[in-house]
PDB file of N, CA and C in Angstrom:
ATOM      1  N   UNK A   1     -34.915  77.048  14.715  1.00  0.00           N
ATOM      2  CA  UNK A   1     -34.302  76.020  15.516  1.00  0.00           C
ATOM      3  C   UNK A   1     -33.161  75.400  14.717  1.00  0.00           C
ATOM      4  N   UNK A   2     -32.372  74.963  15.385  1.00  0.00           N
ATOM      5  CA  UNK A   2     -30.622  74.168  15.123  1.00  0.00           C
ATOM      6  C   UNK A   2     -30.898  73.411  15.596  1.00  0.00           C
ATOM      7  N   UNK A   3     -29.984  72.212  14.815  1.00  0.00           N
ATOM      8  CA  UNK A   3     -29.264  71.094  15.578  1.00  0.00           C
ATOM      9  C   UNK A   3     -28.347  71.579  16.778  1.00  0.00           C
ATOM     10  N   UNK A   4     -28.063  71.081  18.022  1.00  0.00           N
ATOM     11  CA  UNK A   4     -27.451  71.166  18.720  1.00  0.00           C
ATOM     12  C   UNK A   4     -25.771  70.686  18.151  1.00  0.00           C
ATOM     13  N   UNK A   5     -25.952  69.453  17.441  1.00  0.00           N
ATOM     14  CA  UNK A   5     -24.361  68.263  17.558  1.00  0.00           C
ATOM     15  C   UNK A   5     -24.652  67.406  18.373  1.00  0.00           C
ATOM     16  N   UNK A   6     -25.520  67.722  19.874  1.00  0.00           N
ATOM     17  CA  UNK A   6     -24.793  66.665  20.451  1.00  0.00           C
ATOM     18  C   UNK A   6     -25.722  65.475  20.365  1.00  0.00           C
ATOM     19  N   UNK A   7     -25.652  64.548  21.652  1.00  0.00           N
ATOM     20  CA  UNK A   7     -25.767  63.178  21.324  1.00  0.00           C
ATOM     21  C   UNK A   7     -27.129  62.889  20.983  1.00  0.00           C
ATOM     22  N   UNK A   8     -28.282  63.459  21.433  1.00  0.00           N
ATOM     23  CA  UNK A   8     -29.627  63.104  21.186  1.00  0.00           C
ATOM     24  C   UNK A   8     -29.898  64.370  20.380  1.00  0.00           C
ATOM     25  N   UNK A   9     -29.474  65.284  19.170  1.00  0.00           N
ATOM     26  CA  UNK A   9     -29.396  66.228  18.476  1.00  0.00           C
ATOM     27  C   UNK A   9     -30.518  66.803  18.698  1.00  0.00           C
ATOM     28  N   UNK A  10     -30.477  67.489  19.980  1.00  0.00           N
ATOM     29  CA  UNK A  10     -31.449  68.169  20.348  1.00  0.00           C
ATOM     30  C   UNK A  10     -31.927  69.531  19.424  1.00  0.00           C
ATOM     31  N   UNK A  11     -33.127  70.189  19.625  1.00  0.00           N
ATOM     32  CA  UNK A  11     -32.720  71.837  18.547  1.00  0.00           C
ATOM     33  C   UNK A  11     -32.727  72.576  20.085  1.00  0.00           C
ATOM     34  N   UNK A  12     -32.273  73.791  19.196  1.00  0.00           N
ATOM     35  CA  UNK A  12     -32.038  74.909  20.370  1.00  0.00           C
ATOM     36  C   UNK A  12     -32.240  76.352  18.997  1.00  0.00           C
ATOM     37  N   UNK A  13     -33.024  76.923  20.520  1.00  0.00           N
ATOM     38  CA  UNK A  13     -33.261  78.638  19.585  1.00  0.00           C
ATOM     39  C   UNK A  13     -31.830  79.224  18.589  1.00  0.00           C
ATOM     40  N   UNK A  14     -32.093  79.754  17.783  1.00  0.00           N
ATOM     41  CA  UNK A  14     -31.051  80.465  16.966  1.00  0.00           C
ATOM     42  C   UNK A  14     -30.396  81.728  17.767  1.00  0.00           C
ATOM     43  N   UNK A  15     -29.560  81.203  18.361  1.00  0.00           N
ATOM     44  CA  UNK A  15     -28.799  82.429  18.969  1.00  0.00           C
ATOM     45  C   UNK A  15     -28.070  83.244  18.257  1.00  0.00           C
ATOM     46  N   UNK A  16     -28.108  84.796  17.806  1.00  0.00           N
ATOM     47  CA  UNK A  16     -27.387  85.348  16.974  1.00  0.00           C
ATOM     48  C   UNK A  16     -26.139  85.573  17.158  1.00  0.00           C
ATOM     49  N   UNK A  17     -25.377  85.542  18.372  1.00  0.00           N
ATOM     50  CA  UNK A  17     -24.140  85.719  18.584  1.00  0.00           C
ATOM     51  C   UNK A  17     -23.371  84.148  18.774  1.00  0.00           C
ATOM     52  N   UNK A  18     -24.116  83.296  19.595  1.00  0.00           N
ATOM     53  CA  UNK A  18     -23.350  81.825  19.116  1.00  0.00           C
ATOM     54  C   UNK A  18     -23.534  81.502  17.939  1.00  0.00           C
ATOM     55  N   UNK A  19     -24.335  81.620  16.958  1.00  0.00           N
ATOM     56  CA  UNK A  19     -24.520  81.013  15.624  1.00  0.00           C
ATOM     57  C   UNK A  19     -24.046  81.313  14.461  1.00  0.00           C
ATOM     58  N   UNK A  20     -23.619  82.895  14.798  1.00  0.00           N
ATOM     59  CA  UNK A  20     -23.523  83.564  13.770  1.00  0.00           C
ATOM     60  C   UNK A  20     -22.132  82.749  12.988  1.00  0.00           C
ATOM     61  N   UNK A  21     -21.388  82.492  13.084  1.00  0.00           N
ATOM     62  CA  UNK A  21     -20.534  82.288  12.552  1.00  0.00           C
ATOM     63  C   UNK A  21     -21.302  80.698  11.556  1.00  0.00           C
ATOM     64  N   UNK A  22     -21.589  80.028  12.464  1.00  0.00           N
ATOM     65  CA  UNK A  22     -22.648  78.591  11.853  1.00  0.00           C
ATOM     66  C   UNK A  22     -23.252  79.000  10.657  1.00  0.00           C
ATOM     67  N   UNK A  23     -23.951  80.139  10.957  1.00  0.00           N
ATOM     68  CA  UNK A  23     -24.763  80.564   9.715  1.00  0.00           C
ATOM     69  C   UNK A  23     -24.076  81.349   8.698  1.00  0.00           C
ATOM     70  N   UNK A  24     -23.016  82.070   8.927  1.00  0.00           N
ATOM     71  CA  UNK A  24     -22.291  82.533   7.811  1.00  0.00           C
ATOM     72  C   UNK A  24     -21.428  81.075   7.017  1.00  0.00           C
ATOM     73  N   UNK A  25     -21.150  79.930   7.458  1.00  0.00           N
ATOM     74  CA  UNK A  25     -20.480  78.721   7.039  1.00  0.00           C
ATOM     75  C   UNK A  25     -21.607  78.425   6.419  1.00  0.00           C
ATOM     76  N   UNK A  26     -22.896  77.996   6.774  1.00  0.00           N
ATOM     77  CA  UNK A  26     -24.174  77.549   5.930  1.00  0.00           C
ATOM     78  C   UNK A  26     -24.133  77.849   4.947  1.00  0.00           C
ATOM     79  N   UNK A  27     -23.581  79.462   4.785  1.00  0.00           N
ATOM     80  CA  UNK A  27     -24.241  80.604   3.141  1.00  0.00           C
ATOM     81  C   UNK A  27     -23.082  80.104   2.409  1.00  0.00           C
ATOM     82  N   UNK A  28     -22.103  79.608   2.868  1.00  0.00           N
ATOM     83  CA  UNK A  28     -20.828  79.873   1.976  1.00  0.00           C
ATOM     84  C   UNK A  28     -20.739  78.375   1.569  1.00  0.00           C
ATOM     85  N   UNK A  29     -21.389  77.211   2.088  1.00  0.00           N
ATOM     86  CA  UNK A  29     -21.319  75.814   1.727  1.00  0.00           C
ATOM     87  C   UNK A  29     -22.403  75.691   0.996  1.00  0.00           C
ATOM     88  N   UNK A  30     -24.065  76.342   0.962  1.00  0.00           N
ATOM     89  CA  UNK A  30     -24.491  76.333   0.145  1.00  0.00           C
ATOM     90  C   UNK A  30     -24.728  76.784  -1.307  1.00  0.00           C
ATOM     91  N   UNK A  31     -24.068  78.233  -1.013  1.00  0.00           N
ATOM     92  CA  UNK A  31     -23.815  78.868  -2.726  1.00  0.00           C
ATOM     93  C   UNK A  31     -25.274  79.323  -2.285  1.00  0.00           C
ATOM     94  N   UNK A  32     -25.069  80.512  -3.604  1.00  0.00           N
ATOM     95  CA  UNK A  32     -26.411  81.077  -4.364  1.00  0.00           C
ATOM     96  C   UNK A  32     -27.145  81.650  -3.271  1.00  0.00           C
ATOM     97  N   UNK A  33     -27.193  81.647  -1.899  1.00  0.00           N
ATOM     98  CA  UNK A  33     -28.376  82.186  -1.065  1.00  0.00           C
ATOM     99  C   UNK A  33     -28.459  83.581  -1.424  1.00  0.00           C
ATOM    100  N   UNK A  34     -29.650  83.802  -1.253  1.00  0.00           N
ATOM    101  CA  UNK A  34     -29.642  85.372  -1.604  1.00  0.00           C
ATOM    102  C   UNK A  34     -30.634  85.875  -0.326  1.00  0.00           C
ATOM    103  N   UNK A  35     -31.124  85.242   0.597  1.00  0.00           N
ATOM    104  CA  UNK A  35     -32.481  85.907   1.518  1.00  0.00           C
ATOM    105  C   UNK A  35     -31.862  84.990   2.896  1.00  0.00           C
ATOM    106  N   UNK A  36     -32.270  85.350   4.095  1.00  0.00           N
ATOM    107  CA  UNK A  36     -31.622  85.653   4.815  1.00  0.00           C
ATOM    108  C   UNK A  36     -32.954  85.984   6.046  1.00  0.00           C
ATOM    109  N   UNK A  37     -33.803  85.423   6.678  1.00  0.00           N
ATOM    110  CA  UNK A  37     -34.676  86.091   7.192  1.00  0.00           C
ATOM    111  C   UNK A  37     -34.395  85.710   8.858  1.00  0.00           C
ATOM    112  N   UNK A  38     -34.780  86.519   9.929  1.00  0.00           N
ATOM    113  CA  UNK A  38     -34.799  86.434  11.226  1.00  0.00           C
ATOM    114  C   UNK A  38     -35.993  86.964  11.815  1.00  0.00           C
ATOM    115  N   UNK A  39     -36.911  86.294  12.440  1.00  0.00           N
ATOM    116  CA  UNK A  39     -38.249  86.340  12.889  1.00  0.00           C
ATOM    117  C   UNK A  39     -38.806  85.889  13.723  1.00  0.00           C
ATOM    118  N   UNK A  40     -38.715  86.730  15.108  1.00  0.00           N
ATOM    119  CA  UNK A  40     -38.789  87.963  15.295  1.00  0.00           C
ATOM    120  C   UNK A  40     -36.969  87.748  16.156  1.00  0.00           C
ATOM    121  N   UNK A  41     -36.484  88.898  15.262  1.00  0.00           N
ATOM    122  CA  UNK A  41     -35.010  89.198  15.639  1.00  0.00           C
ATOM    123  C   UNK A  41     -34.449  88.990  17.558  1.00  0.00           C
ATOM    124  N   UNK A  42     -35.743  89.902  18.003  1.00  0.00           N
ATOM    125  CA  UNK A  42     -35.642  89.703  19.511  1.00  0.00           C
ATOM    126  C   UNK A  42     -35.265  88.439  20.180  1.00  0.00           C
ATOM    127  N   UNK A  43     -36.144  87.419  19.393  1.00  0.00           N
ATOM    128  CA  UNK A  43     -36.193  86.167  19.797  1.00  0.00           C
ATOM    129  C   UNK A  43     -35.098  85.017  19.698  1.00  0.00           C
ATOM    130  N   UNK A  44     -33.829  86.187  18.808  1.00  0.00           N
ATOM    131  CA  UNK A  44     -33.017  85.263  18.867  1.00  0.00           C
ATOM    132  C   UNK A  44     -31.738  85.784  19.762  1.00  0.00           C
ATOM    133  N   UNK A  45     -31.963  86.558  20.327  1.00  0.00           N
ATOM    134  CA  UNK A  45     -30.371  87.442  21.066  1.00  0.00           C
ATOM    135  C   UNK A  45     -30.291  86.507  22.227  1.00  0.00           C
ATOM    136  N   UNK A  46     -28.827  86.407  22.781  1.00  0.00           N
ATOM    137  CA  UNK A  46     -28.970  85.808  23.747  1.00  0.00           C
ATOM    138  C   UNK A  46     -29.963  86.856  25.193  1.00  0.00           C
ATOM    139  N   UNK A  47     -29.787  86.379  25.975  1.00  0.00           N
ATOM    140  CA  UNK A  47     -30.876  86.908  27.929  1.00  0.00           C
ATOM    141  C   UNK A  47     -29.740  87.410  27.594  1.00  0.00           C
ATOM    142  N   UNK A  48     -28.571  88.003  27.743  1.00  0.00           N
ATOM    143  CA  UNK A  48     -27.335  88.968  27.837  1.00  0.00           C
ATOM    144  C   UNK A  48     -28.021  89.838  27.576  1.00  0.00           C
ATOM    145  N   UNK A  49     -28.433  90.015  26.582  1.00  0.00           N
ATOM    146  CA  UNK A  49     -28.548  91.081  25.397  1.00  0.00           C
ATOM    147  C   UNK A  49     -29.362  91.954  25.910  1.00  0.00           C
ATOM    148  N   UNK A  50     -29.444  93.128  26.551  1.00  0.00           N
ATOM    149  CA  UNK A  50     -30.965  94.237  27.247  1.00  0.00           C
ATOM    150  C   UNK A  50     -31.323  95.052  25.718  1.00  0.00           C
ATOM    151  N   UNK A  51     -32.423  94.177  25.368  1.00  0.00           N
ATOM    152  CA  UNK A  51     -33.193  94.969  23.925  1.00  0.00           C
ATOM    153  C   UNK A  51     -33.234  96.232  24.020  1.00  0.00           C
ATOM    154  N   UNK A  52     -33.026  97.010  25.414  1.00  0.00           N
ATOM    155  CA  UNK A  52     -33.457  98.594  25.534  1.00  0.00           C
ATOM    156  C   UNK A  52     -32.085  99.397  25.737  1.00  0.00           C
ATOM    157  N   UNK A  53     -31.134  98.185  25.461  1.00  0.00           N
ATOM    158  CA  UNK A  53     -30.145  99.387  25.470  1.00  0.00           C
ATOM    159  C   UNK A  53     -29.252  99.608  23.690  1.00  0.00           C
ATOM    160  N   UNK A  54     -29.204 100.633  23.391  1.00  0.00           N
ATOM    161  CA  UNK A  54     -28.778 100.907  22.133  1.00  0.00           C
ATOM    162  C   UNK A  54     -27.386  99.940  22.043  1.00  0.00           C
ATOM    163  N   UNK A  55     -26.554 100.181  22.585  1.00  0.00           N
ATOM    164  CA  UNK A  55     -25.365  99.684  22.703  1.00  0.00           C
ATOM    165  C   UNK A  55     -25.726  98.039  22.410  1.00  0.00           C
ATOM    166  N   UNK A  56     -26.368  97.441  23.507  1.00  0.00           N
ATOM    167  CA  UNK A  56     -26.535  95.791  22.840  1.00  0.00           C
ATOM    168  C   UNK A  56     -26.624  95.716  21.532  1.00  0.00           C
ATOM    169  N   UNK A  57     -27.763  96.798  21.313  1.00  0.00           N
ATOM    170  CA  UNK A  57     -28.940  95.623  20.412  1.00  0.00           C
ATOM    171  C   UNK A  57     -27.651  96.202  19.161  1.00  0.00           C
ATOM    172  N   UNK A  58     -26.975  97.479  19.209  1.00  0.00           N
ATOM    173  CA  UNK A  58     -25.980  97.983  18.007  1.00  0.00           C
ATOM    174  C   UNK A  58     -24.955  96.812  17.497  1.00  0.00           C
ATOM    175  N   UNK A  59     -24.633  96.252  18.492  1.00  0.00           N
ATOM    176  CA  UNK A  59     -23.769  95.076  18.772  1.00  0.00           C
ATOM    177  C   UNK A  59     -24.043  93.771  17.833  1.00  0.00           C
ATOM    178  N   UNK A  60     -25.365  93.738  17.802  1.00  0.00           N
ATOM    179  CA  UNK A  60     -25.865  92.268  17.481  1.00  0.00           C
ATOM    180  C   UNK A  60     -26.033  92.820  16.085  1.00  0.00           C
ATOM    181  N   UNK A  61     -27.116  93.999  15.787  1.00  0.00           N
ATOM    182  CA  UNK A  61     -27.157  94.484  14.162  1.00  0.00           C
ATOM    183  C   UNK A  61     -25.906  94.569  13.678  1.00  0.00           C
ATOM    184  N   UNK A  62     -24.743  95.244  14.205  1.00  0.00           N
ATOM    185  CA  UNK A  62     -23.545  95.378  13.609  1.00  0.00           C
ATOM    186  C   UNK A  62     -23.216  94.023  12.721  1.00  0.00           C
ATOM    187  N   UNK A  63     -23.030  93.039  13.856  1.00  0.00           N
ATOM    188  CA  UNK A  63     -22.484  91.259  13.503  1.00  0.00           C
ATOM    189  C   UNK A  63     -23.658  91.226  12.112  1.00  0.00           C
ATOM    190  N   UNK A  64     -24.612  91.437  12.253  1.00  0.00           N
ATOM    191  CA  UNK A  64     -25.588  90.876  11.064  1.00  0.00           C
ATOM    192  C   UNK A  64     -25.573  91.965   9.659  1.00  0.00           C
ATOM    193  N   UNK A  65     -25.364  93.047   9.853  1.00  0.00           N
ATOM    194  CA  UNK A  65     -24.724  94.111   8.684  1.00  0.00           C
ATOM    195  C   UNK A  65     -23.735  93.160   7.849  1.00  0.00           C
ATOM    196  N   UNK A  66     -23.146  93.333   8.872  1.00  0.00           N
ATOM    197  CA  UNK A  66     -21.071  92.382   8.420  1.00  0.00           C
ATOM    198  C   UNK A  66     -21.569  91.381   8.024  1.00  0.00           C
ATOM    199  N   UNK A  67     -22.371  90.402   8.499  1.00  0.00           N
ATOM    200  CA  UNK A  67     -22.549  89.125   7.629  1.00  0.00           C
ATOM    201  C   UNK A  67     -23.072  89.672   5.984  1.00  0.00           C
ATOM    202  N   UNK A  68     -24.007  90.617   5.766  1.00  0.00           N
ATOM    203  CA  UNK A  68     -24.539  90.782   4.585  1.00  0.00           C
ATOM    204  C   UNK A  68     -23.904  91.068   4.070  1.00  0.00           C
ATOM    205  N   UNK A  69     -23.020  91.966   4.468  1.00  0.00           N
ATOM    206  CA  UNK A  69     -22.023  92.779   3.270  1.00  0.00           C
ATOM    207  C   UNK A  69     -21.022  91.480   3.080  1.00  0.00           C
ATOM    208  N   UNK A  70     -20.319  90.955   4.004  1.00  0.00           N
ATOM    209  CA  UNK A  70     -19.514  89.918   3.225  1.00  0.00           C
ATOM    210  C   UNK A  70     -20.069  89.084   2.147  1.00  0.00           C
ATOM    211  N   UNK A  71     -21.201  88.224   2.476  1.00  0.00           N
ATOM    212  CA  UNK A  71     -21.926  87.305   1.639  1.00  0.00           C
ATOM    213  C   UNK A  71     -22.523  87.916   0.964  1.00  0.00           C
ATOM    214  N   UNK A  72     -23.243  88.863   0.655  1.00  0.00           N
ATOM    215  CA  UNK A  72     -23.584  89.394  -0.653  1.00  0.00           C
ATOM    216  C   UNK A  72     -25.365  89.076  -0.478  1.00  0.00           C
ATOM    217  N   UNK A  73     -25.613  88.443   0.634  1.00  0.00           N
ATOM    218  CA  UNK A  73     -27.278  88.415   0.924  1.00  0.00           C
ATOM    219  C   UNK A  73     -28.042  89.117   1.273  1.00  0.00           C
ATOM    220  N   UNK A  74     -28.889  89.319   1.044  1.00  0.00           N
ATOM    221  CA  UNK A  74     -30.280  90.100   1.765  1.00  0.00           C
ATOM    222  C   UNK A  74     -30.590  89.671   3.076  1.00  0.00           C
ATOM    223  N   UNK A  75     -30.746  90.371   4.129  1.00  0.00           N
ATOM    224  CA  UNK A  75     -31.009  89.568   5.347  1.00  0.00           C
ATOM    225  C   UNK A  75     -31.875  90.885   6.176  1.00  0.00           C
ATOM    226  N   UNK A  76     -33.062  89.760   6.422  1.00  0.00           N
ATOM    227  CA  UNK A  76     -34.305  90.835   7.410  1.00  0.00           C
ATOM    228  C   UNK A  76     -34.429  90.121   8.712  1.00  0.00           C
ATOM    229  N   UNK A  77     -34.441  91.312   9.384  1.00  0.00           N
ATOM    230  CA  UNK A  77     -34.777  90.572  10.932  1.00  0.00           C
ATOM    231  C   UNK A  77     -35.740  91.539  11.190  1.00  0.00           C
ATOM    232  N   UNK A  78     -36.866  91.373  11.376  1.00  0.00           N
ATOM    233  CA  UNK A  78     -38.075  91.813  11.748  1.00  0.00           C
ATOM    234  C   UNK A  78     -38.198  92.282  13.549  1.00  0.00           C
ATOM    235  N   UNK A  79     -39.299  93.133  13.811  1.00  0.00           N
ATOM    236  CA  UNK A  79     -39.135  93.558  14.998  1.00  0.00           C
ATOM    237  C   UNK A  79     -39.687  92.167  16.148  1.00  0.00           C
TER     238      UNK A  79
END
């Protein structure tokens, strides 16, 4: 769960495609992260996302590859 921002800072599920960028700013303002975990990965894609089609789900792993290799972290997303 996230902060939302807004006025009663609600949380909201970790969406991997709205967040991702949030969470690559997190790694780079905190320094040193080295782990990186997502659990259970499914649970964070947006309803867009059809888990059964290769093409989505390639889409969403791709974005999370690219985050590791830039930042230099370990990152698991579990089934």
């Amino acid at each position: 769960m996230i902060p939302t921002g807004g006025k009663d800072d609600s949380l909201q599920v970790f969406d991997i495609a709205r967040y991702l960028p949030a969470l690559r700013k997190a790694v780079a303002e905190i320094g040193e992260v080295r782990l990186a975990v997502i659990d259970p990965a499914i649970s964070h894609v947006s309803d867009k996302v059809d888990p059964n089609s290769s093409t989505h789900v390639r889409h969403v792993m791709d974005a999370l590859s690219d985050l590791a290799r830039e930042t230099g972290i370990v990152l698991v997303a579990s089934a």
